[in-house]
C-alpha atoms as a PDB file:
ATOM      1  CA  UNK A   1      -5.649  10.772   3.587  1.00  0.00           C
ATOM      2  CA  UNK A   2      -7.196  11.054   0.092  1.00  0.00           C
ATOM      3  CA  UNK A   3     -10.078   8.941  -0.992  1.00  0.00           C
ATOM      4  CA  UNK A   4      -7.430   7.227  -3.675  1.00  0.00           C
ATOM      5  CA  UNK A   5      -4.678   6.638  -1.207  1.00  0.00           C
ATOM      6  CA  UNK A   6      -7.116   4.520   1.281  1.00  0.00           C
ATOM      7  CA  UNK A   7      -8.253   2.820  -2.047  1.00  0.00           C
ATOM      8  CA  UNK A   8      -4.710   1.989  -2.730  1.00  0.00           C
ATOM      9  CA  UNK A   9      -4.213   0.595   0.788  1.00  0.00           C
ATOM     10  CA  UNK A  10      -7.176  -1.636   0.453  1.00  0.00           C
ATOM     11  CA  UNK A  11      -5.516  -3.084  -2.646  1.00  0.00           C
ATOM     12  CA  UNK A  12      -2.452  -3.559  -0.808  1.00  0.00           C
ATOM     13  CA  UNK A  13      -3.381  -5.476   1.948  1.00  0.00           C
ATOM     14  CA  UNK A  14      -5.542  -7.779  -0.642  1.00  0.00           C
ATOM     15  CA  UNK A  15      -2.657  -8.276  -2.329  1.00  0.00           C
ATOM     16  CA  UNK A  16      -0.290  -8.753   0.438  1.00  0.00           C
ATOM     17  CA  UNK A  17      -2.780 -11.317   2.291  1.00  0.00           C
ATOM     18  CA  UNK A  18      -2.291 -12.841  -1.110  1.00  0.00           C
ATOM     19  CA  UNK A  19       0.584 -13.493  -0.572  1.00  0.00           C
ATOM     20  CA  UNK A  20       2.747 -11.147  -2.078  1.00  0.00           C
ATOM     21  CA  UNK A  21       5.433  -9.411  -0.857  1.00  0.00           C
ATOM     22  CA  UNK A  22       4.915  -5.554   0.281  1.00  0.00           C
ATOM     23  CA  UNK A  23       7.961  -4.477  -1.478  1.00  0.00           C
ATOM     24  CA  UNK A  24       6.790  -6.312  -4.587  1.00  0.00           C
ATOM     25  CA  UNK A  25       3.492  -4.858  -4.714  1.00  0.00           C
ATOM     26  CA  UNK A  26       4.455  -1.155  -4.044  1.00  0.00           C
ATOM     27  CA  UNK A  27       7.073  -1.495  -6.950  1.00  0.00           C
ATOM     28  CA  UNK A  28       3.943  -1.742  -9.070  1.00  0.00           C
ATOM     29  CA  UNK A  29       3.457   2.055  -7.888  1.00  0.00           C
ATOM     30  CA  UNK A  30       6.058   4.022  -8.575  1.00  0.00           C
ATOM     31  CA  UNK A  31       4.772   7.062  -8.516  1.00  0.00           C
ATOM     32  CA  UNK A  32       3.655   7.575  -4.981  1.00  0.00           C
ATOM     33  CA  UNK A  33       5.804   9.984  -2.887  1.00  0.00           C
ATOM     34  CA  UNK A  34       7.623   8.662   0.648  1.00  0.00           C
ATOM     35  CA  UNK A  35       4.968  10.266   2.412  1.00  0.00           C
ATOM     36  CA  UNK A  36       2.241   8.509   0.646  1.00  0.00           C
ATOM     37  CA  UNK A  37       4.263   5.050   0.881  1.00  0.00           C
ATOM     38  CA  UNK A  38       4.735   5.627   4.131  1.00  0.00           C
ATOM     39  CA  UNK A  39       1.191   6.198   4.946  1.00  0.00           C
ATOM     40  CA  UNK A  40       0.556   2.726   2.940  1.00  0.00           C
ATOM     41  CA  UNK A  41       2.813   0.388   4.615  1.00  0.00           C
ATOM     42  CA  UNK A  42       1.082   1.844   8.129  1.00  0.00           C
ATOM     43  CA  UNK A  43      -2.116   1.331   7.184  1.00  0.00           C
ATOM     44  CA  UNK A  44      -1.224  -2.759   5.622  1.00  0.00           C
ATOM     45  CA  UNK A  45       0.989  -3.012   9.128  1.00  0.00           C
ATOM     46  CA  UNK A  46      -2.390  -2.175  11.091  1.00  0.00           C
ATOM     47  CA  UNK A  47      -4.461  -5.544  11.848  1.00  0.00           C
END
């Protein structure tokens, strides 16, 4: 995993804790691959 994708995650699961919905937040990046989505929604699933 790059250095920006784990970056990205840690934004995620800020955001998500937030209270926003996963969905919502990874429509704000549309340019990730399915791979690299995948790999996010792992990683904010993890505790």
């Amino acid at each position: 995993m790059t250095l920006a994708l784990k970056l990205l995650c840690r934004v995620v699961k800020r955001r998500v804790r937030a209270g926003e919905g996963l969905e919502t937040v990874l429509a704000d990046y549309p340019k990730l691959t399915e791979t690299e989505r995948q790999a996010v929604v792992e990683m904010v699933m993890e505790k």
